[in-house]
PDB file of N, CA and C in Angstrom:
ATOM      1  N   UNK A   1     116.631 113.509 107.367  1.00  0.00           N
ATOM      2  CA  UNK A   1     116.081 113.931 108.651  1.00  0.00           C
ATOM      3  C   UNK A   1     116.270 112.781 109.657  1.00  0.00           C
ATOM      4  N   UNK A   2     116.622 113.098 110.846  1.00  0.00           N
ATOM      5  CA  UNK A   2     116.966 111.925 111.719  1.00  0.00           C
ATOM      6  C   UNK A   2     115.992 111.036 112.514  1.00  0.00           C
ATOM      7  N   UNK A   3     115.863 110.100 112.278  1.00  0.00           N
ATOM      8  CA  UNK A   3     114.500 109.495 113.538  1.00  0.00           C
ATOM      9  C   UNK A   3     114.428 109.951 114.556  1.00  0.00           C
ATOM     10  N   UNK A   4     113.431 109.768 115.246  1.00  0.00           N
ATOM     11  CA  UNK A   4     112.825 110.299 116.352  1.00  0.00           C
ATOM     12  C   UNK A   4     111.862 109.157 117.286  1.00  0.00           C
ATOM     13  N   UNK A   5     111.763 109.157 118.245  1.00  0.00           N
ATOM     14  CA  UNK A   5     110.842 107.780 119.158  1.00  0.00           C
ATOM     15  C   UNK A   5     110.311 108.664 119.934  1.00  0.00           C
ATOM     16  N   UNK A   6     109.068 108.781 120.003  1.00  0.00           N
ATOM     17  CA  UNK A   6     107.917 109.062 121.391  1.00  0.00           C
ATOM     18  C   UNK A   6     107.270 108.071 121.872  1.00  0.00           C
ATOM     19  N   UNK A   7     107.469 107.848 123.175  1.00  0.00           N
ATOM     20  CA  UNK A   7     106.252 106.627 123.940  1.00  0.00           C
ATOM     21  C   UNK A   7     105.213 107.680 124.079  1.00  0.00           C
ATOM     22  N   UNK A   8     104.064 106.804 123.912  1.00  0.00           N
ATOM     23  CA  UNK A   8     102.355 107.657 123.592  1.00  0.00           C
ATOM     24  C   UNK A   8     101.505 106.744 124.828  1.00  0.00           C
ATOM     25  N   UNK A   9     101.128 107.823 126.243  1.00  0.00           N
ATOM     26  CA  UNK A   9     100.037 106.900 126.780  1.00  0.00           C
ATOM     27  C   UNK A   9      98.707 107.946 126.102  1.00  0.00           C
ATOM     28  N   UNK A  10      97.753 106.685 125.414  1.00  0.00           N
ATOM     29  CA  UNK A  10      96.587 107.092 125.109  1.00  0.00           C
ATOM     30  C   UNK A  10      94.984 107.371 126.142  1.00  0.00           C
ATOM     31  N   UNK A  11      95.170 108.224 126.577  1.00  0.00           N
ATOM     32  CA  UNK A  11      93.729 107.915 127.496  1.00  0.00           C
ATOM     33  C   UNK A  11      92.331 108.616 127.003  1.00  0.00           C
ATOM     34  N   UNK A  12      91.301 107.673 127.647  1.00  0.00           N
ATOM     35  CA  UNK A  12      90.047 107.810 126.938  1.00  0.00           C
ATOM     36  C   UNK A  12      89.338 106.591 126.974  1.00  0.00           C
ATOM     37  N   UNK A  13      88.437 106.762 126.009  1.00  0.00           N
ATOM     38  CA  UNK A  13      87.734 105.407 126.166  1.00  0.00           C
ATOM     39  C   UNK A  13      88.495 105.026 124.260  1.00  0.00           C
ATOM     40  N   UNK A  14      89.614 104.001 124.722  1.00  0.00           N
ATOM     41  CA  UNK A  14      89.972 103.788 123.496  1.00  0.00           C
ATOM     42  C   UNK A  14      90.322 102.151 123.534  1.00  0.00           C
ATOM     43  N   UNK A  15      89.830 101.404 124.086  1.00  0.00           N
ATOM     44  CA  UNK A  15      89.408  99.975 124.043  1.00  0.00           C
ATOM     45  C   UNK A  15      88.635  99.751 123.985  1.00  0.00           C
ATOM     46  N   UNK A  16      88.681  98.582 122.825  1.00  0.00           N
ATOM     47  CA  UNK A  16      87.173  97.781 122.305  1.00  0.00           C
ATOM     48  C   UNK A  16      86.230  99.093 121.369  1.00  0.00           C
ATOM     49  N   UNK A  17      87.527 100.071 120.929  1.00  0.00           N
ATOM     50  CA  UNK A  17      86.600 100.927 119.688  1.00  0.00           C
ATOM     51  C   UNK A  17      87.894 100.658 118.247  1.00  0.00           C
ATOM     52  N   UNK A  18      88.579  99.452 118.481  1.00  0.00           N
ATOM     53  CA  UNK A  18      89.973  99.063 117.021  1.00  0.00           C
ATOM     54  C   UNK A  18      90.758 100.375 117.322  1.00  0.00           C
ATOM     55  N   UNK A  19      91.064 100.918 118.423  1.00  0.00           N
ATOM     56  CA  UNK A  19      92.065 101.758 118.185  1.00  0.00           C
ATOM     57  C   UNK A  19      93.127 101.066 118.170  1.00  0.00           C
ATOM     58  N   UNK A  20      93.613  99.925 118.463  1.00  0.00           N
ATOM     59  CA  UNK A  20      94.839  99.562 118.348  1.00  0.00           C
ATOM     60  C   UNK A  20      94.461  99.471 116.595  1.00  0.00           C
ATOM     61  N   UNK A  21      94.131  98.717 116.245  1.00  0.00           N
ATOM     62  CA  UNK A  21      94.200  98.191 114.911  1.00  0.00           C
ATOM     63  C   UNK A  21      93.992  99.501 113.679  1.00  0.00           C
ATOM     64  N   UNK A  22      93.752 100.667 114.381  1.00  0.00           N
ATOM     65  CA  UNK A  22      93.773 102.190 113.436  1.00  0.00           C
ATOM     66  C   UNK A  22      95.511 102.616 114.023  1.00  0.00           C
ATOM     67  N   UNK A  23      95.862 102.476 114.633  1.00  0.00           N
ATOM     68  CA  UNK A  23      97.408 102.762 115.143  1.00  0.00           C
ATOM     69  C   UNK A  23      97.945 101.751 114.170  1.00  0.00           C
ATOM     70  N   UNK A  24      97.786 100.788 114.077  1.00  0.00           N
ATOM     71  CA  UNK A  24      98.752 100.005 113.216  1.00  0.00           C
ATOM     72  C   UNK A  24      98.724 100.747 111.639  1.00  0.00           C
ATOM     73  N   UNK A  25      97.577 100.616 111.156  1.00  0.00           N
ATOM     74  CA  UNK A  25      97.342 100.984 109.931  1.00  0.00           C
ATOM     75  C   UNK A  25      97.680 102.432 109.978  1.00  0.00           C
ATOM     76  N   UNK A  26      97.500 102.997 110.304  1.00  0.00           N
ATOM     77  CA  UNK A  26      97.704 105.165 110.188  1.00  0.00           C
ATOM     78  C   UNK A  26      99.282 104.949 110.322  1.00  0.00           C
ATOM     79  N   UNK A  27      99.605 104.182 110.883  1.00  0.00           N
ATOM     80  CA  UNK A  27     101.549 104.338 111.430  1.00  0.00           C
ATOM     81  C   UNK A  27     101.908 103.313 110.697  1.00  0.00           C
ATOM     82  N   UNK A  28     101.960 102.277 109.705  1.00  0.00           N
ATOM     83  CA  UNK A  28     102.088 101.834 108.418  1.00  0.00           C
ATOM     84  C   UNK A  28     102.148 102.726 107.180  1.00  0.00           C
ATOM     85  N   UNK A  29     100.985 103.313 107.181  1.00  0.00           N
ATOM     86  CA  UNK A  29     100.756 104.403 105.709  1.00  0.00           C
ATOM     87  C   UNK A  29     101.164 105.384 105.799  1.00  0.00           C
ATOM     88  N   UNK A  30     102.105 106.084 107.114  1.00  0.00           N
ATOM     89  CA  UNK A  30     102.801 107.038 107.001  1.00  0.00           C
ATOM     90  C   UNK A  30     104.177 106.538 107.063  1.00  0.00           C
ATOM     91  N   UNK A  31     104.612 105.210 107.179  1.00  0.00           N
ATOM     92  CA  UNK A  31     105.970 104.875 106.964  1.00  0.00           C
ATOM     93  C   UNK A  31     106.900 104.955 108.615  1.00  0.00           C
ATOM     94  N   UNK A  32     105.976 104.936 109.336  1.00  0.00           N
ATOM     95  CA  UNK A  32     106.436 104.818 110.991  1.00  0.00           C
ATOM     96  C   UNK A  32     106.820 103.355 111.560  1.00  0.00           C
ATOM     97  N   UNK A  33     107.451 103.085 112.314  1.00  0.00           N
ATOM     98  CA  UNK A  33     107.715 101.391 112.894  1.00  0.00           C
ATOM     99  C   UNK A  33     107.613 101.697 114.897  1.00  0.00           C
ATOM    100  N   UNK A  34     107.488 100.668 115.017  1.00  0.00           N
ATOM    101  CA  UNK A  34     107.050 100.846 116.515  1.00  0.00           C
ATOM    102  C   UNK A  34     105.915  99.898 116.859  1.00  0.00           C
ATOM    103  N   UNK A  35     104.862  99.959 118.009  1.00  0.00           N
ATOM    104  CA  UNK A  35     104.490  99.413 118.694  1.00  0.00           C
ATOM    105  C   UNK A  35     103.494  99.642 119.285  1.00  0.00           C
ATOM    106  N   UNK A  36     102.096  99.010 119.434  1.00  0.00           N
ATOM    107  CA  UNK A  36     100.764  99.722 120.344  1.00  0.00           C
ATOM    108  C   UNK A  36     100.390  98.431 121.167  1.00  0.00           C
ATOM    109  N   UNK A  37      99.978  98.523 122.434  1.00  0.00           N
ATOM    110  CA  UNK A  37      98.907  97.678 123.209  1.00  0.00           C
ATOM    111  C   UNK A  37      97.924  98.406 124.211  1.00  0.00           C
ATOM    112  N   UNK A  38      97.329  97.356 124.553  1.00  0.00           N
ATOM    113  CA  UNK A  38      96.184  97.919 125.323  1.00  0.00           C
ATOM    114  C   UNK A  38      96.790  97.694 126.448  1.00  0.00           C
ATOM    115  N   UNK A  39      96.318  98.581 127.677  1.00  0.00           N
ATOM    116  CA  UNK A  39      96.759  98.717 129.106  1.00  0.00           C
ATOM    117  C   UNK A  39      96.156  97.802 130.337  1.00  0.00           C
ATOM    118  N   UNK A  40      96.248  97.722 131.262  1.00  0.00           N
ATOM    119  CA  UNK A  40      94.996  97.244 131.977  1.00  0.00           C
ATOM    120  C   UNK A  40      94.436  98.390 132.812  1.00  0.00           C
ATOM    121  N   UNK A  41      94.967  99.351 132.616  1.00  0.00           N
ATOM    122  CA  UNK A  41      94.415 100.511 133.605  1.00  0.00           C
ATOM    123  C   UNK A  41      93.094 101.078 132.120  1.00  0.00           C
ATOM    124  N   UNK A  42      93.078 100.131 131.200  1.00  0.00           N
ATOM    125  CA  UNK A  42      92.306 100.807 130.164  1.00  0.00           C
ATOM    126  C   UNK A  42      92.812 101.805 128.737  1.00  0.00           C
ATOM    127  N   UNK A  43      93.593 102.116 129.363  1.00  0.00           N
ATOM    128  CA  UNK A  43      94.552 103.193 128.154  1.00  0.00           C
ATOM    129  C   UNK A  43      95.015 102.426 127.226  1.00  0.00           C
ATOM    130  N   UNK A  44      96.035 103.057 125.879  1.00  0.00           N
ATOM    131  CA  UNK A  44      96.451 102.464 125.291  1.00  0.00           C
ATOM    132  C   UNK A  44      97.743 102.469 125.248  1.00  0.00           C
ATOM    133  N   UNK A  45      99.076 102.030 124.972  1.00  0.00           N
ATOM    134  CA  UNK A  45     100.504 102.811 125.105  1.00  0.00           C
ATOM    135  C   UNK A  45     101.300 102.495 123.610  1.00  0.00           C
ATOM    136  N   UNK A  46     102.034 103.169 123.003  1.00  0.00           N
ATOM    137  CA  UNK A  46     102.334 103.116 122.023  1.00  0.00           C
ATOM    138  C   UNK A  46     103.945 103.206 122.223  1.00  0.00           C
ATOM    139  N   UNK A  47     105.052 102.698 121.131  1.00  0.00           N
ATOM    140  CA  UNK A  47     106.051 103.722 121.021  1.00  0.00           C
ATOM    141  C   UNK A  47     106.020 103.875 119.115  1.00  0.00           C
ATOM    142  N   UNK A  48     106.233 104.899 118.687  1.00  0.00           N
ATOM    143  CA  UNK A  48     106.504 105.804 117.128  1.00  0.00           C
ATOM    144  C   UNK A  48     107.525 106.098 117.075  1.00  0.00           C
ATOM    145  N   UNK A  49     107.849 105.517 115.775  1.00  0.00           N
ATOM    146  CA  UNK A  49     109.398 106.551 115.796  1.00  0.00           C
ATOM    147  C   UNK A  49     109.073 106.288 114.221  1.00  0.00           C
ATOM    148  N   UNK A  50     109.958 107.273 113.731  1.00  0.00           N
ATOM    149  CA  UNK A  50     109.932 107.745 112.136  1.00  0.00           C
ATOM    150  C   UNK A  50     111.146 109.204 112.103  1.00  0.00           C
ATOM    151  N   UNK A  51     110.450 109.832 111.273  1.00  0.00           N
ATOM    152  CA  UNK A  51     110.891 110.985 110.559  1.00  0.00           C
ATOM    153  C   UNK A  51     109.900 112.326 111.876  1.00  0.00           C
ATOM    154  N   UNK A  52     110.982 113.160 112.596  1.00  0.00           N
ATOM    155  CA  UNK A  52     110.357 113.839 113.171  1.00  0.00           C
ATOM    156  C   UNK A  52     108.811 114.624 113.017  1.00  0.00           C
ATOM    157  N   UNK A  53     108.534 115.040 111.851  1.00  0.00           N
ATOM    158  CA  UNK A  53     107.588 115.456 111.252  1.00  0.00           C
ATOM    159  C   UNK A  53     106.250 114.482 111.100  1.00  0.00           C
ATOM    160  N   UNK A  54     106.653 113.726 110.190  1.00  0.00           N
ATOM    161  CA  UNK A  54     105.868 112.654 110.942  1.00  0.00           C
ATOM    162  C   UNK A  54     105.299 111.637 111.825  1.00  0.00           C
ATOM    163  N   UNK A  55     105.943 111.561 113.084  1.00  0.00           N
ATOM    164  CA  UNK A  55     105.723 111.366 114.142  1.00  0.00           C
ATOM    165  C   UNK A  55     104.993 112.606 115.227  1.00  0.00           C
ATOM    166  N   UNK A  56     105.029 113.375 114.712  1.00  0.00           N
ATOM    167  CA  UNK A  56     104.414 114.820 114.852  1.00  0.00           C
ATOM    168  C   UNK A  56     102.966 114.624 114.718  1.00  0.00           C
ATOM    169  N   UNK A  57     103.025 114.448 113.170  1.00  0.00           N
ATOM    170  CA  UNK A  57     101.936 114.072 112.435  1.00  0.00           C
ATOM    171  C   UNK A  57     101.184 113.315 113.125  1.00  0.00           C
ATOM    172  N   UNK A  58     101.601 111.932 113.040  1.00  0.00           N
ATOM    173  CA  UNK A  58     100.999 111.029 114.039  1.00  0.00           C
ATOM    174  C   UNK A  58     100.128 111.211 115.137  1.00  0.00           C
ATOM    175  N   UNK A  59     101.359 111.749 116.371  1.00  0.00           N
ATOM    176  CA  UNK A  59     100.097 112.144 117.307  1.00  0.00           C
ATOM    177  C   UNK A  59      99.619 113.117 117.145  1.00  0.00           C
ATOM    178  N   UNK A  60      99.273 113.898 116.431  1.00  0.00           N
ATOM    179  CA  UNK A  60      98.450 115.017 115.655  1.00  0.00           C
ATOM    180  C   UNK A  60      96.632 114.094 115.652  1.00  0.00           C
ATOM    181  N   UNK A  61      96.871 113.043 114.614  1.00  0.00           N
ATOM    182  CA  UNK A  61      96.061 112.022 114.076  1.00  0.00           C
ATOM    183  C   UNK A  61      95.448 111.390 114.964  1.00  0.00           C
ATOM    184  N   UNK A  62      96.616 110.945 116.284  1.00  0.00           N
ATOM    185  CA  UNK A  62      96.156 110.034 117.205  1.00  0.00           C
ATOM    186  C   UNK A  62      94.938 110.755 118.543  1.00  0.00           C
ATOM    187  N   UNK A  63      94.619 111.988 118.377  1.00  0.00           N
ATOM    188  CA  UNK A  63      94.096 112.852 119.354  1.00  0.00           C
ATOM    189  C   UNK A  63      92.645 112.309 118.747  1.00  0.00           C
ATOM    190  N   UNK A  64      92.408 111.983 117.484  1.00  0.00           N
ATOM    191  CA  UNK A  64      91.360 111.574 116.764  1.00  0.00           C
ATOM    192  C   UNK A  64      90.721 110.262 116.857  1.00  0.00           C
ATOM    193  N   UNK A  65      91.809 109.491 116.399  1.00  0.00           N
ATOM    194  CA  UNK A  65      91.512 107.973 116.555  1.00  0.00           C
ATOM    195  C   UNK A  65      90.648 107.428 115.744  1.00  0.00           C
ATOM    196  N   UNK A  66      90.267 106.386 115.806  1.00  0.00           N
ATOM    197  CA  UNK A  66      89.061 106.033 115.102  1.00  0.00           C
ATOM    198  C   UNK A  66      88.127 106.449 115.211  1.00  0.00           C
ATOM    199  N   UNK A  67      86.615 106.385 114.194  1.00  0.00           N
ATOM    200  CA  UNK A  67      85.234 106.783 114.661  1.00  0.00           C
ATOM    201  C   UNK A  67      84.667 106.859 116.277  1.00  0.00           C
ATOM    202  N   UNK A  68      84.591 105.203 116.270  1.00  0.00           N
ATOM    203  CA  UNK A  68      83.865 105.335 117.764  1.00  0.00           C
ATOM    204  C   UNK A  68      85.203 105.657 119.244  1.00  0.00           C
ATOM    205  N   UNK A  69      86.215 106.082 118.651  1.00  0.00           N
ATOM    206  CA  UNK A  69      87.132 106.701 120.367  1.00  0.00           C
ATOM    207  C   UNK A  69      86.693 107.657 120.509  1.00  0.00           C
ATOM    208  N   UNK A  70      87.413 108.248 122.248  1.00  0.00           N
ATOM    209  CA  UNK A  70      87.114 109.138 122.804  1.00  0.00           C
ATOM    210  C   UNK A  70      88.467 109.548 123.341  1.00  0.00           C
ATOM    211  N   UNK A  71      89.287 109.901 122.700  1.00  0.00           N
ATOM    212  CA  UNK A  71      90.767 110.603 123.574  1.00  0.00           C
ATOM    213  C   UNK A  71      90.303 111.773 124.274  1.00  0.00           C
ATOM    214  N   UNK A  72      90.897 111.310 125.558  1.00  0.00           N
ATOM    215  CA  UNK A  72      90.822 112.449 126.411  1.00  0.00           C
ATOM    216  C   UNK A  72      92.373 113.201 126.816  1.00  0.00           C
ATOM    217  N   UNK A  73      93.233 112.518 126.375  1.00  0.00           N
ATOM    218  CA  UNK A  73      94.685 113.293 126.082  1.00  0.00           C
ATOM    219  C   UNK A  73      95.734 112.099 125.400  1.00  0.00           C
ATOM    220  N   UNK A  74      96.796 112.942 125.164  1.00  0.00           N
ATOM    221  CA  UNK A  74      97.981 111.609 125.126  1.00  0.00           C
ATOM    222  C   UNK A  74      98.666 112.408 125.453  1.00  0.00           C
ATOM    223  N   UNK A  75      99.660 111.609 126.563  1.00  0.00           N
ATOM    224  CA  UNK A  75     101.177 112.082 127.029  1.00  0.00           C
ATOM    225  C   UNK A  75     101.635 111.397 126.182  1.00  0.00           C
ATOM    226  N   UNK A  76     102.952 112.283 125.515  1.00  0.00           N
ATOM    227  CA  UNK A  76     104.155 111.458 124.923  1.00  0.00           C
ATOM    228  C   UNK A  76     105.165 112.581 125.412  1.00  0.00           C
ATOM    229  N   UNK A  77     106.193 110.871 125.017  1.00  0.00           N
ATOM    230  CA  UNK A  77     107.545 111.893 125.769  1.00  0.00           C
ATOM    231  C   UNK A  77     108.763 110.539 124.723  1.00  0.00           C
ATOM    232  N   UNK A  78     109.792 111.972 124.513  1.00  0.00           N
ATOM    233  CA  UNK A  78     110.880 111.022 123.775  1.00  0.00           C
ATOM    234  C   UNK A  78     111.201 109.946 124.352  1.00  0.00           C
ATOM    235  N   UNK A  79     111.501 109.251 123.384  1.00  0.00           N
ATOM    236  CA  UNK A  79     112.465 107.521 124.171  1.00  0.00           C
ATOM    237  C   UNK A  79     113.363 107.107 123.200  1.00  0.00           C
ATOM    238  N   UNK A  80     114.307 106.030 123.515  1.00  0.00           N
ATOM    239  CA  UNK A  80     115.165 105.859 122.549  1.00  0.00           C
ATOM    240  C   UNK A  80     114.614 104.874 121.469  1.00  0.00           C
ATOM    241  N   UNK A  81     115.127 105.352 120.100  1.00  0.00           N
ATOM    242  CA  UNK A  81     115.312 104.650 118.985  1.00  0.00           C
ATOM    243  C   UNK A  81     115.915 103.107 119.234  1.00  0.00           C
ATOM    244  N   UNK A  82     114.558 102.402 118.822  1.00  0.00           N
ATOM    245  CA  UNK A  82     114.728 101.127 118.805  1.00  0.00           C
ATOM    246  C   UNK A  82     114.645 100.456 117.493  1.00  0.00           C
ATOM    247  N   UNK A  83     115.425  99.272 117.227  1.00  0.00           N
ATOM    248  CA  UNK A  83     116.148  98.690 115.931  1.00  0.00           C
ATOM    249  C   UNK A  83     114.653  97.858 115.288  1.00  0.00           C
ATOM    250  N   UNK A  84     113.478  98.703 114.814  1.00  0.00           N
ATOM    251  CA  UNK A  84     112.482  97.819 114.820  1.00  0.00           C
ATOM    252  C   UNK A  84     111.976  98.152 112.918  1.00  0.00           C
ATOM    253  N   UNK A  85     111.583  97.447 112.555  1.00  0.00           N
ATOM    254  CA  UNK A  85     111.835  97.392 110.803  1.00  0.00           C
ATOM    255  C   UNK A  85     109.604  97.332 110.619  1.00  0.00           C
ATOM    256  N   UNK A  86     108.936  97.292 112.010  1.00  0.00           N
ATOM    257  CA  UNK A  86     107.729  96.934 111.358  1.00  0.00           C
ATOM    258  C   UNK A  86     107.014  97.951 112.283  1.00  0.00           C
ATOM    259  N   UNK A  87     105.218  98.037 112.409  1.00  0.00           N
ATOM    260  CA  UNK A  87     104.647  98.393 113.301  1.00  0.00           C
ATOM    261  C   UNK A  87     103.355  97.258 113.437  1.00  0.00           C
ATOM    262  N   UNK A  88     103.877  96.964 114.915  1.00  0.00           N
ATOM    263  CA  UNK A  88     103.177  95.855 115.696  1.00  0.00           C
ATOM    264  C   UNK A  88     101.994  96.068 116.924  1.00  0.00           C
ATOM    265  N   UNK A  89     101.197  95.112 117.123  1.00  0.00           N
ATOM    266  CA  UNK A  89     100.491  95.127 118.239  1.00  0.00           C
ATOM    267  C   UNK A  89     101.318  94.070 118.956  1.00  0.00           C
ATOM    268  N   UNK A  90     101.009  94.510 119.936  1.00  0.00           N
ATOM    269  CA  UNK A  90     101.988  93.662 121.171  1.00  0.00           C
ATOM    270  C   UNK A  90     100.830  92.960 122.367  1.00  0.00           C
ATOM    271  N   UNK A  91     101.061  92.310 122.933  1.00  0.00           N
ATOM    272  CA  UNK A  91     100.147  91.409 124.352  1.00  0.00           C
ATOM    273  C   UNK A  91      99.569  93.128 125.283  1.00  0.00           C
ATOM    274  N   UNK A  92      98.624  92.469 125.691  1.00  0.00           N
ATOM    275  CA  UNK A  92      98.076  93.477 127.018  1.00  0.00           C
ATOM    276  C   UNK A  92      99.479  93.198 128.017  1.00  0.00           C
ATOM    277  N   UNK A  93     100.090  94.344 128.577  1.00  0.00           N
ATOM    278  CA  UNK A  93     100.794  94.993 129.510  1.00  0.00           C
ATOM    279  C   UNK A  93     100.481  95.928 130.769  1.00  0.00           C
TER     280      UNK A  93
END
């Protein structure tokens, strides 16, 4: 099955509840590589890429988040496949 990349803006109240640090781990244990930080407008932004299905999956999962979030949507939209072997937190952007 061919990879797939979605950039994910997360909105909600999803800073300062470890949603970055549940994005790392949920997109690790499904075998995804890519990227999450926190915003300064407050949001969170991600990019996923994997196996279409599971990147599916993903933001399926990510509407949830950890215990204490509050998603109030996520836009995602395809982007290109980038040469990335891990899934990282990155600097505030």
């Amino acid at each position: 099955m061919p990879v797939v990349a979605r950039h994910l803006m997360i909105l909600g109240r999803v800073q300062g509840v470890f949603y970055r640090n549940w994005t790392v781990e949920t997109a690790r244990s499904l075998g995804l590589t890519g990227w999450v930080r926190n915003r300064m407008d407050g949001s969170v932004e991600a990019l996923v890429q994997g196996e279409a299905d599971v990147v599916d999956r993903f933001v399926t999962l990510a509407q949830d988040g950890p215990p204490a979030a509050k998603v109030a949507r996520i836009e995602a939209t395809n982007a290109p496949v980038e040469a990335l072997n891990d899934f990282e937190k990155k600097p505030t952007g």
